[in-house]
Protein backbone atom coordinates (compact mmCIF):
# COMPACT_ATOMS: atom_id res chain seq x y z
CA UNK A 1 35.26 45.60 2.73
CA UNK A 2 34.64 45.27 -1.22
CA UNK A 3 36.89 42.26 -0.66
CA UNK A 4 34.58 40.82 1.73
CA UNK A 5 32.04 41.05 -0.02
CA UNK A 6 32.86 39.85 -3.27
CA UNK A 7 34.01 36.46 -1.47
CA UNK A 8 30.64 36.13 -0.09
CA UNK A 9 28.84 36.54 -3.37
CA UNK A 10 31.15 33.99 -4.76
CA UNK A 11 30.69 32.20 -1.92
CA UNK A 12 26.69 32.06 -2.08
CA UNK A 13 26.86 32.04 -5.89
CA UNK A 14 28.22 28.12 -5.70
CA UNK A 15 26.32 27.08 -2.87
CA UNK A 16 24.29 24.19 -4.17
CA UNK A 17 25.62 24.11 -7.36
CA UNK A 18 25.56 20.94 -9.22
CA UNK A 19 27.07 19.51 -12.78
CA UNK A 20 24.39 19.56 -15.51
CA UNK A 21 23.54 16.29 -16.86
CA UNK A 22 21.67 16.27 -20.34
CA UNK A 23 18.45 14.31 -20.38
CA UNK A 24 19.81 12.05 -22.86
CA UNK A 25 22.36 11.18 -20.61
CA UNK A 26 20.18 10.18 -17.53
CA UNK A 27 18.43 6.34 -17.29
CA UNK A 28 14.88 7.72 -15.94
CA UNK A 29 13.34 5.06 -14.06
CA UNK A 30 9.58 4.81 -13.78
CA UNK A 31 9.58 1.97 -12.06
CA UNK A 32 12.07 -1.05 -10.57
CA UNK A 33 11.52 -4.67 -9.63
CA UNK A 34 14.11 -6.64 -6.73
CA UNK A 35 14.48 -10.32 -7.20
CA UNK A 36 16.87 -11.98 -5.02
CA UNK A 37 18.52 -15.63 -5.26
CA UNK A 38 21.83 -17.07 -4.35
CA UNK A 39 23.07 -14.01 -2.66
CA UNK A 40 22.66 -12.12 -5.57
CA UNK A 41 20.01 -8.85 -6.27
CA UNK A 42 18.61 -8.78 -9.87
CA UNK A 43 16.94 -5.92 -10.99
CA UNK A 44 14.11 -5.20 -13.39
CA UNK A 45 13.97 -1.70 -14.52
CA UNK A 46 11.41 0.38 -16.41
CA UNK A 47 13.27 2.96 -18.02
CA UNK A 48 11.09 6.40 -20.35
CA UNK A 49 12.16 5.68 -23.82
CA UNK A 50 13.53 8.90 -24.57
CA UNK A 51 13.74 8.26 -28.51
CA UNK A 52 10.78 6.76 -28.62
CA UNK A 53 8.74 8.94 -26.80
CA UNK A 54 10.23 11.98 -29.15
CA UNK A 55 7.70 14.05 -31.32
CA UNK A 56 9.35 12.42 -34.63
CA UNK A 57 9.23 8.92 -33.76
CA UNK A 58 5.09 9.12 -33.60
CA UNK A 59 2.83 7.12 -31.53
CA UNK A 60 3.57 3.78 -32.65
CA UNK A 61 7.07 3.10 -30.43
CA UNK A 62 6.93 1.99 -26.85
CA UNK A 63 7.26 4.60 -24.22
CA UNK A 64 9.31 2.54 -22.08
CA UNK A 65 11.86 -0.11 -22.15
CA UNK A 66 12.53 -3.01 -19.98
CA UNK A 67 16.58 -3.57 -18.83
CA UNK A 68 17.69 -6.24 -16.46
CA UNK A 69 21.15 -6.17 -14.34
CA UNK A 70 22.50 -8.50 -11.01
CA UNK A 71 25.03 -7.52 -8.36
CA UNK A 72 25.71 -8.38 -5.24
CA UNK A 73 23.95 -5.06 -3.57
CA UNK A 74 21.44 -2.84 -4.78
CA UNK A 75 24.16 -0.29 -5.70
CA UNK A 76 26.63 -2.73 -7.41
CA UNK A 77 23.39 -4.06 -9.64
CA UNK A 78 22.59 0.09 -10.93
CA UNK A 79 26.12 0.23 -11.38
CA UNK A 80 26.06 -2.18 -13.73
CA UNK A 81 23.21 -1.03 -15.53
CA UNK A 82 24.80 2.55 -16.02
CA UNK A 83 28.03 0.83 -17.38
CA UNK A 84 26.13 -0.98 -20.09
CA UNK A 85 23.51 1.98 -20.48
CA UNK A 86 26.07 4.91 -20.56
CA UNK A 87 23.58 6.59 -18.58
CA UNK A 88 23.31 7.67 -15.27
CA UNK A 89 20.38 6.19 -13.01
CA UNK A 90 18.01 8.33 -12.23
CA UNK A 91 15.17 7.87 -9.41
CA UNK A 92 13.53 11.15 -8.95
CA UNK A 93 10.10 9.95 -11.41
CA UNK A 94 10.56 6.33 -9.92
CA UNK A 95 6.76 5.59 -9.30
CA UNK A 96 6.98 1.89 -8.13
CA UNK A 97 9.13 -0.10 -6.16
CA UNK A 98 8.19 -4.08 -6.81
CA UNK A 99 9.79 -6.55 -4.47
CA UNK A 100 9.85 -9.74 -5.28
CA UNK A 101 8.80 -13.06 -2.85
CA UNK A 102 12.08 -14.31 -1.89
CA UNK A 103 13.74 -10.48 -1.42
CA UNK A 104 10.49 -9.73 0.95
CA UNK A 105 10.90 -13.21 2.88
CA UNK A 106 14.78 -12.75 2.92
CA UNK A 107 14.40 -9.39 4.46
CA UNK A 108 13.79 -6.07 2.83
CA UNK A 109 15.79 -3.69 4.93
CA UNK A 110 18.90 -4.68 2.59
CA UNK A 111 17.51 -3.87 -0.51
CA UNK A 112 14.87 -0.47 0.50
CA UNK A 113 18.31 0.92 2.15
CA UNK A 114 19.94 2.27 -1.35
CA UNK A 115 16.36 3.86 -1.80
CA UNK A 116 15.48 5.36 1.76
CA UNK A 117 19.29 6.67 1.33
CA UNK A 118 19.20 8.25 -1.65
CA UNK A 119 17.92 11.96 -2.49
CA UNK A 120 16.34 11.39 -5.35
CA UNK A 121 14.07 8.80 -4.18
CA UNK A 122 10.59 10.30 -2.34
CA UNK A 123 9.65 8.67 0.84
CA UNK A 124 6.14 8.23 -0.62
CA UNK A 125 7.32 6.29 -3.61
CA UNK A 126 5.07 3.02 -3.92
CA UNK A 127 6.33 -0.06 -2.56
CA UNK A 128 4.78 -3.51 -3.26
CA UNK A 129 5.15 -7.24 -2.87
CA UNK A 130 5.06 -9.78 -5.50
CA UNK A 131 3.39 -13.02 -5.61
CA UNK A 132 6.58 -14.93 -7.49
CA UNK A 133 8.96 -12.46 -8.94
CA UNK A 134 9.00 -8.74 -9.51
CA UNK A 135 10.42 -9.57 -13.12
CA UNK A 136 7.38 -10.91 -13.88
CA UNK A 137 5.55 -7.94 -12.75
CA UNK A 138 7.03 -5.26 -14.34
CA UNK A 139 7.69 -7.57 -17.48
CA UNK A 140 3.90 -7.98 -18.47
CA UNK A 141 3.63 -5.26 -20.83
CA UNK A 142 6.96 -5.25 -22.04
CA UNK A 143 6.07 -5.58 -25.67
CA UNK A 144 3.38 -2.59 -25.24
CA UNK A 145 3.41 0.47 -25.59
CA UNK A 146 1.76 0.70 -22.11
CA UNK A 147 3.98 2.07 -19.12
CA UNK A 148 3.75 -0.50 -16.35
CA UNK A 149 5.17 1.08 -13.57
CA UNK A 150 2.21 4.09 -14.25
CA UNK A 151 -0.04 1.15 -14.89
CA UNK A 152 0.71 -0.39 -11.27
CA UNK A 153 0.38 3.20 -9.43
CA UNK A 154 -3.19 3.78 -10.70
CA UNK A 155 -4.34 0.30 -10.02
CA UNK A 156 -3.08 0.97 -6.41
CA UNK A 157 -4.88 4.65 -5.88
CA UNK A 158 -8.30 3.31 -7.15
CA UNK A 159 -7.81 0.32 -4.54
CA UNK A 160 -6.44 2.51 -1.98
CA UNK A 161 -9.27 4.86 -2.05
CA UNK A 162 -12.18 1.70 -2.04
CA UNK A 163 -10.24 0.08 1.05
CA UNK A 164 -9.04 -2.67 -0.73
CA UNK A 165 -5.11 -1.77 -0.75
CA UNK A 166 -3.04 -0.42 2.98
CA UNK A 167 -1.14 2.78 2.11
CA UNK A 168 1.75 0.87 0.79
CA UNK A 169 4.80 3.89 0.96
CA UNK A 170 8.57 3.35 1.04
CA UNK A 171 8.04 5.26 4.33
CA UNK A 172 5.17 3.37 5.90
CA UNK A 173 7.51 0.12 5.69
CA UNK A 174 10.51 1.35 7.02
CA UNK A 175 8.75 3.08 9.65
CA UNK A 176 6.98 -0.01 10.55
CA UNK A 177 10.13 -1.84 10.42
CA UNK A 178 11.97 0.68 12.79
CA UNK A 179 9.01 0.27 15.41
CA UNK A 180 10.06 -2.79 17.95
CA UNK A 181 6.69 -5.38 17.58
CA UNK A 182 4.47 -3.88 14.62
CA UNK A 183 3.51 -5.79 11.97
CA UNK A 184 3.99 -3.77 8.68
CA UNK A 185 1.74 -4.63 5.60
CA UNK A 186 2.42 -3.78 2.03
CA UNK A 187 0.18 -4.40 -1.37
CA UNK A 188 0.31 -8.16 -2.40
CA UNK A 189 0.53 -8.16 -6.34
CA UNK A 190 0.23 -10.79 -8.94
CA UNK A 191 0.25 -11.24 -12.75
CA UNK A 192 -2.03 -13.75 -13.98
CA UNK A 193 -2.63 -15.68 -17.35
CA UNK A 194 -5.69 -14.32 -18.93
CA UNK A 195 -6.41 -15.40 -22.73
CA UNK A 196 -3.00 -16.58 -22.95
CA UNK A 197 -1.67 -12.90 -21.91
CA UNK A 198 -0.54 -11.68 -18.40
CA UNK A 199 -2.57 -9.66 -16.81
CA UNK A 200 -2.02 -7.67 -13.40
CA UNK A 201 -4.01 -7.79 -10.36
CA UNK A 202 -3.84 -6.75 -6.75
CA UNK A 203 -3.64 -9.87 -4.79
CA UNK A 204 -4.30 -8.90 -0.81
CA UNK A 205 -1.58 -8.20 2.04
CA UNK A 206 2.09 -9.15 2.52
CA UNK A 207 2.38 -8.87 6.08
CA UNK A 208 5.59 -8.43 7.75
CA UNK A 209 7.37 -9.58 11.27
CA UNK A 210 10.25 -7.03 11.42
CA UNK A 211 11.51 -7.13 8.19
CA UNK A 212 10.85 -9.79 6.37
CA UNK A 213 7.56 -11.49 5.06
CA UNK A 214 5.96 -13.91 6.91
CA UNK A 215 2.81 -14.56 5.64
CA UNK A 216 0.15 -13.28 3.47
CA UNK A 217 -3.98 -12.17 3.86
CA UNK A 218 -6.53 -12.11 0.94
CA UNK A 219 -8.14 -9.05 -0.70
CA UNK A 220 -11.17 -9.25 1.21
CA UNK A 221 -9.56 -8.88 4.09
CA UNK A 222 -7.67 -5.49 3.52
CA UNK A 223 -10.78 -3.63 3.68
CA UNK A 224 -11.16 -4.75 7.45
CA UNK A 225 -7.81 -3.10 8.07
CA UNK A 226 -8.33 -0.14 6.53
CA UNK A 227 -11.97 0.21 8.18
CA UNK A 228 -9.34 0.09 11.27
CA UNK A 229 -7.45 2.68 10.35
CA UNK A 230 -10.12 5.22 9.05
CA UNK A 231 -8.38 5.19 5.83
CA UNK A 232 -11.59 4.55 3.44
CA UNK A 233 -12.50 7.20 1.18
CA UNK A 234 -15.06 5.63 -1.19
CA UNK A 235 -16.17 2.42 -0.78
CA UNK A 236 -19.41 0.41 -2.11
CA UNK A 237 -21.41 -1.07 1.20
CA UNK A 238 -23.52 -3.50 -0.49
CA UNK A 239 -26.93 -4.94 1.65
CA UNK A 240 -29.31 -8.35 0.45
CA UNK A 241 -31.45 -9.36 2.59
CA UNK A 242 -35.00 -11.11 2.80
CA UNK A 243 -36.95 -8.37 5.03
CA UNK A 244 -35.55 -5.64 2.77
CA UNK A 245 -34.40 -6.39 -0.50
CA UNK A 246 -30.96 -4.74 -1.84
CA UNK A 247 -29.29 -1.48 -0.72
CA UNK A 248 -26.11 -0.08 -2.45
CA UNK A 249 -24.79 2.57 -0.55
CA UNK A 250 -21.07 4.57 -0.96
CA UNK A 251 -18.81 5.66 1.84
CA UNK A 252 -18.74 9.60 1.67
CA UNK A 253 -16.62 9.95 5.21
CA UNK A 254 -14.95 7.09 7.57
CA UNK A 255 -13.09 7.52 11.15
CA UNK A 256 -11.63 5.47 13.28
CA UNK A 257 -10.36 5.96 17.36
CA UNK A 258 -8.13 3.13 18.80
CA UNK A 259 -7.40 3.17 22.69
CA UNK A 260 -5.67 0.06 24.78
CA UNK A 261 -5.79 -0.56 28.44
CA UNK A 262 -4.97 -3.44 30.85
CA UNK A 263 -7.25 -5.66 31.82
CA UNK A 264 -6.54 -8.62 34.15
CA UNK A 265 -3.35 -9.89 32.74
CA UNK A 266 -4.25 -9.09 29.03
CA UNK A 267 -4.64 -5.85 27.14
CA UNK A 268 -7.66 -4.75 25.69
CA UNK A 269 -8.23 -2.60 22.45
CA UNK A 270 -11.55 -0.76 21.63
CA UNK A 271 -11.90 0.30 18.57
CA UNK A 272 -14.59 2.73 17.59
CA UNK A 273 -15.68 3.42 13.96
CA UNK A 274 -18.16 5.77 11.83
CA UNK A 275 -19.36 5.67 8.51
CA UNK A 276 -21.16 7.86 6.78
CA UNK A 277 -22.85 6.82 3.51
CA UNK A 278 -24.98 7.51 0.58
CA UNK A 279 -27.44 5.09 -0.66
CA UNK A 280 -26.83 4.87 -4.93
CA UNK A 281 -29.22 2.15 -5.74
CA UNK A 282 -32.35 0.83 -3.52
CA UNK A 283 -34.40 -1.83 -4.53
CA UNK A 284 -36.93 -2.69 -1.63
CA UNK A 285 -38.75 -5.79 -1.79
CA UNK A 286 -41.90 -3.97 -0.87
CA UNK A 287 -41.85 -1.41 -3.49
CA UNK A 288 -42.50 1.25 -1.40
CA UNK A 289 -39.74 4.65 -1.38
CA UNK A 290 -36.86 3.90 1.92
CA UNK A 291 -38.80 4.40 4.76
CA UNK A 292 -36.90 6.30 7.75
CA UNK A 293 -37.81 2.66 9.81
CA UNK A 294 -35.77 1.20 6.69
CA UNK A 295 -32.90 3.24 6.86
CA UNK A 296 -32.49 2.51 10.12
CA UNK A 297 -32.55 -1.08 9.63
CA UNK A 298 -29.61 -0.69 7.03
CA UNK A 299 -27.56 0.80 8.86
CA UNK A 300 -27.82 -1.81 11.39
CA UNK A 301 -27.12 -4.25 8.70
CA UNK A 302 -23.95 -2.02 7.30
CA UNK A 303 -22.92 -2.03 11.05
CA UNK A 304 -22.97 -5.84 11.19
CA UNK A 305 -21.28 -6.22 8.24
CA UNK A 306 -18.48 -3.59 8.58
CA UNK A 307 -17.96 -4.96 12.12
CA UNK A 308 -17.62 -8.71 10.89
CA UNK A 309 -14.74 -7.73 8.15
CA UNK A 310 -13.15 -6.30 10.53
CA UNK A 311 -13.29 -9.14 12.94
CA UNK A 312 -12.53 -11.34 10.24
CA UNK A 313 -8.94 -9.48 9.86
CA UNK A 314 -8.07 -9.64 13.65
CA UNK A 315 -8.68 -12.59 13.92
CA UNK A 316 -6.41 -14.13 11.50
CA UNK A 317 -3.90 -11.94 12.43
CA UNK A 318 -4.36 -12.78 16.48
CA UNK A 319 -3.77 -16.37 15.41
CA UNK A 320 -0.55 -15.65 14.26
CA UNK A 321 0.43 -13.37 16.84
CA UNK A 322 1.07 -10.21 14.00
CA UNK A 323 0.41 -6.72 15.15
CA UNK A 324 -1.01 -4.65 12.06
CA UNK A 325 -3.52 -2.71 14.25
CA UNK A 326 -0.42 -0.94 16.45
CA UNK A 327 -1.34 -2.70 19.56
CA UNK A 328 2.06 -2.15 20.78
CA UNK A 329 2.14 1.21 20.77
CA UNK A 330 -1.22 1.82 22.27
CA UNK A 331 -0.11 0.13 25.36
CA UNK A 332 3.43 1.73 25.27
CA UNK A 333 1.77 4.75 25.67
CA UNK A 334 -1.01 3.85 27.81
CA UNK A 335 0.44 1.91 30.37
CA UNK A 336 4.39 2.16 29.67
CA UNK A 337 5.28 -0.71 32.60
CA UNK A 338 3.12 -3.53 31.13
CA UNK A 339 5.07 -2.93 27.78
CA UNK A 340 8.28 -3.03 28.76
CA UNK A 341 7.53 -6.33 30.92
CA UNK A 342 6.36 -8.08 28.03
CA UNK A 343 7.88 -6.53 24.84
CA UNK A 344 10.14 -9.80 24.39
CA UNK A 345 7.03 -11.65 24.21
CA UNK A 346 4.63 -9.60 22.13
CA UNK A 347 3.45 -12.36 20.03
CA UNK A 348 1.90 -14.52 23.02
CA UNK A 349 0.58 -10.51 24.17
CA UNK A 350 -1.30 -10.35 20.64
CA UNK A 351 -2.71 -13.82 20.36
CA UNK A 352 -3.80 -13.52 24.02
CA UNK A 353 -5.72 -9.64 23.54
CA UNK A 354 -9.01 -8.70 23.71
CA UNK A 355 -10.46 -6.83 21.13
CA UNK A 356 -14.01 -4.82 21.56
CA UNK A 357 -15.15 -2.84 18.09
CA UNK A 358 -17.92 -0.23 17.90
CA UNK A 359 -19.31 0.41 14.16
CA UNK A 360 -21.69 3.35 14.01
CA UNK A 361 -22.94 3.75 10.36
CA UNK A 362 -25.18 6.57 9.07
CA UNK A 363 -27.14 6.50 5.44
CA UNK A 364 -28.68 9.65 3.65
CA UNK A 365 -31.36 8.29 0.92
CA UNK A 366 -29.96 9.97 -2.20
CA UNK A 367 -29.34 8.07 -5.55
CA UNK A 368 -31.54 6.46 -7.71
CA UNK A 369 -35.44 5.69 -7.42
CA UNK A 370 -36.90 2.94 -5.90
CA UNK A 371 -37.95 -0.27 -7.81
CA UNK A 372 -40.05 -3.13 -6.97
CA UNK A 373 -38.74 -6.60 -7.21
């Protein structure tokens, strides 16, 4: 019996157990860019400047460093890098994932696969699209002591939160990809020349047809989708008009309910949303404090607007036959036999749907006094 037991303690002692790997030893990637030309992945790499970064080398040293390697696959290109590192890659503080034009238009299943594999890499990790290369991207501050890749992540949140950026996750793409007819959208970003410097900027949607990129959708028009999806948390509803004068209001809560049904040969979506907001600034024309008759006539002037972004957004999407609003599996679950007679021709389905939206807004009147004009 003492036998017996003493193998099982031994037994659970090296469950899990792992070799140690010193920290100067590991690569720690904040952040990785995929370019791909002539069958060939190169990869940009952020990696933490360990001496750098180190209590005794001050302030004044960059806290990251920029290293570049090519391979035939993802895994042959880190390979690489470790060789001419002597380091081991690791992905476990990886906060971005850049992909550059040509890898998204090639097909990004190929190079997310070593990523979605791995253990170290979270399925929320950040994913974006660039507008040219990802080099370019994670190369703007190279010279800085600014960390790009941390840079990137908080530009993204702040959009994210005002509606002006999808929820752009290593798992939101490959699940998109995995569903038969959805369109999956990821953060467009650019870097632009500003005073002879690059500077970054969020750029609109990359919008994908399985898995590769087939065309693109400005700034303006993420905030329709994400009004679609219920997925605003703070957003500035801004109102000018003659009868009225000028309204600045902020989202405090946003829903959204989606439902699809048949009707005649075509399927229809209804999509209902609410917004609730505050009003920050108010500057009435007649000088008088917001009247309840006033508020009223705001909101109807936030539902208008809300209601024509989001029309805006399906309908250049419709014309291209892309499904970003899940049509597809609204009627797969609604009415199963419709689906399954027209799956293999979903994009004549989208650009031939119907598409009702509801926008009921609601406006408290705190925030600043009233002016006259």
């Amino acid at each position: 019996m003492k036998k017996i037991l003493l193998s099982l303690l031994t037994v659970m002692m090296l469950t899990g157990c792992m070799g140690n790997v010193y920290l100067n030893d590991r690569g720690i990637v904040q952040a990785v860019g995929i370019d791909y030309a002539d069958g060939e992945y190169s990869l940009t790499m952020e990696l933490f400047n360990v001496e750098e970064s180190s209590a005794d080398q001050g302030a004044s040293g960059a806290k990251s460093k920029i290293i570049k390697s090519q391979g035939k696959s993802i895994t042959e290109a880190i390979q690489k890098t470790a060789l001419s590192e002597g380091k081991i890659m690791f992905f476990g503080n990886c906060k971005v994932i850049v992909l550059g034009e040509e890898t998204a238009r090639e097909g990004v299943s190929k190079a997310l696969d070593y990523f979605n594999s791995t253990h170290e890499t979270p399925p929320t990790i950040l994913v974006l699209t660039a507008r040219g290369k990802a080099e370019d991207i994670l190369s703007t501050k190279e010279e800085e002591p600014i960390v790009p890749g941390k840079e990137i992540l908080d530009m993204v949140e702040a959009a994210q939160k005002s509606g002006f950026s999808p929820q752009s996750r290593l798992m939101d793409i490959i699940g998109d990809i995995q569903e038969p007819n959805i369109s999956g959208t990821l953060c467009l970003i650019e870097a632009q020349e500003e005073k002879e410097k690059p500077v970054l900027s969020l750029a609109g949607l990359a919008v994908f047809r399985e898995d590769r990129m087939i065309s693109t959708l400005p700034l303006e028009q993420c905030r329709g989708l994400q009004w679609i999806k219920g997925k605003i948390k703070a957003t500035e509803i801004y109102i000018k008009e003659d009868r009225i004068g000028q309204i600045t209001a902020v989202t405090s809560q946003t829903s959204s309910k989606k439902n699809a049904n048949i009707s005649g040969d075509h399927p229809e979506m209804v999509i209902k949303i609410k917004v609730k907001s505050t009003a920050v600034e108010v500057v009435l024309n007649s000088g008088s404090p917001l009247s309840k008759e006033d508020q009223k006539y705001v909101t109807k002037l936030q539902e208008q607007l809300i209601r024509s972004e989001v029309l805006e957004l399906i309908q250049a999407t419709q014309r291209k036959g892309l499904d970003v609003l899940g049509l597809a599996q609204h009627v797969k679950k609604s009415s199963p036999e419709f689906y399954l007679g027209h799956q293999n021709d979903w994009k004549n389905i989208v650009e031939n749907a119907n598409y009702q939206v509801e926008v009921t807004c609601e406006m408290d009147r705190m925030g600043v006094g009233n002016k006259l004009l």
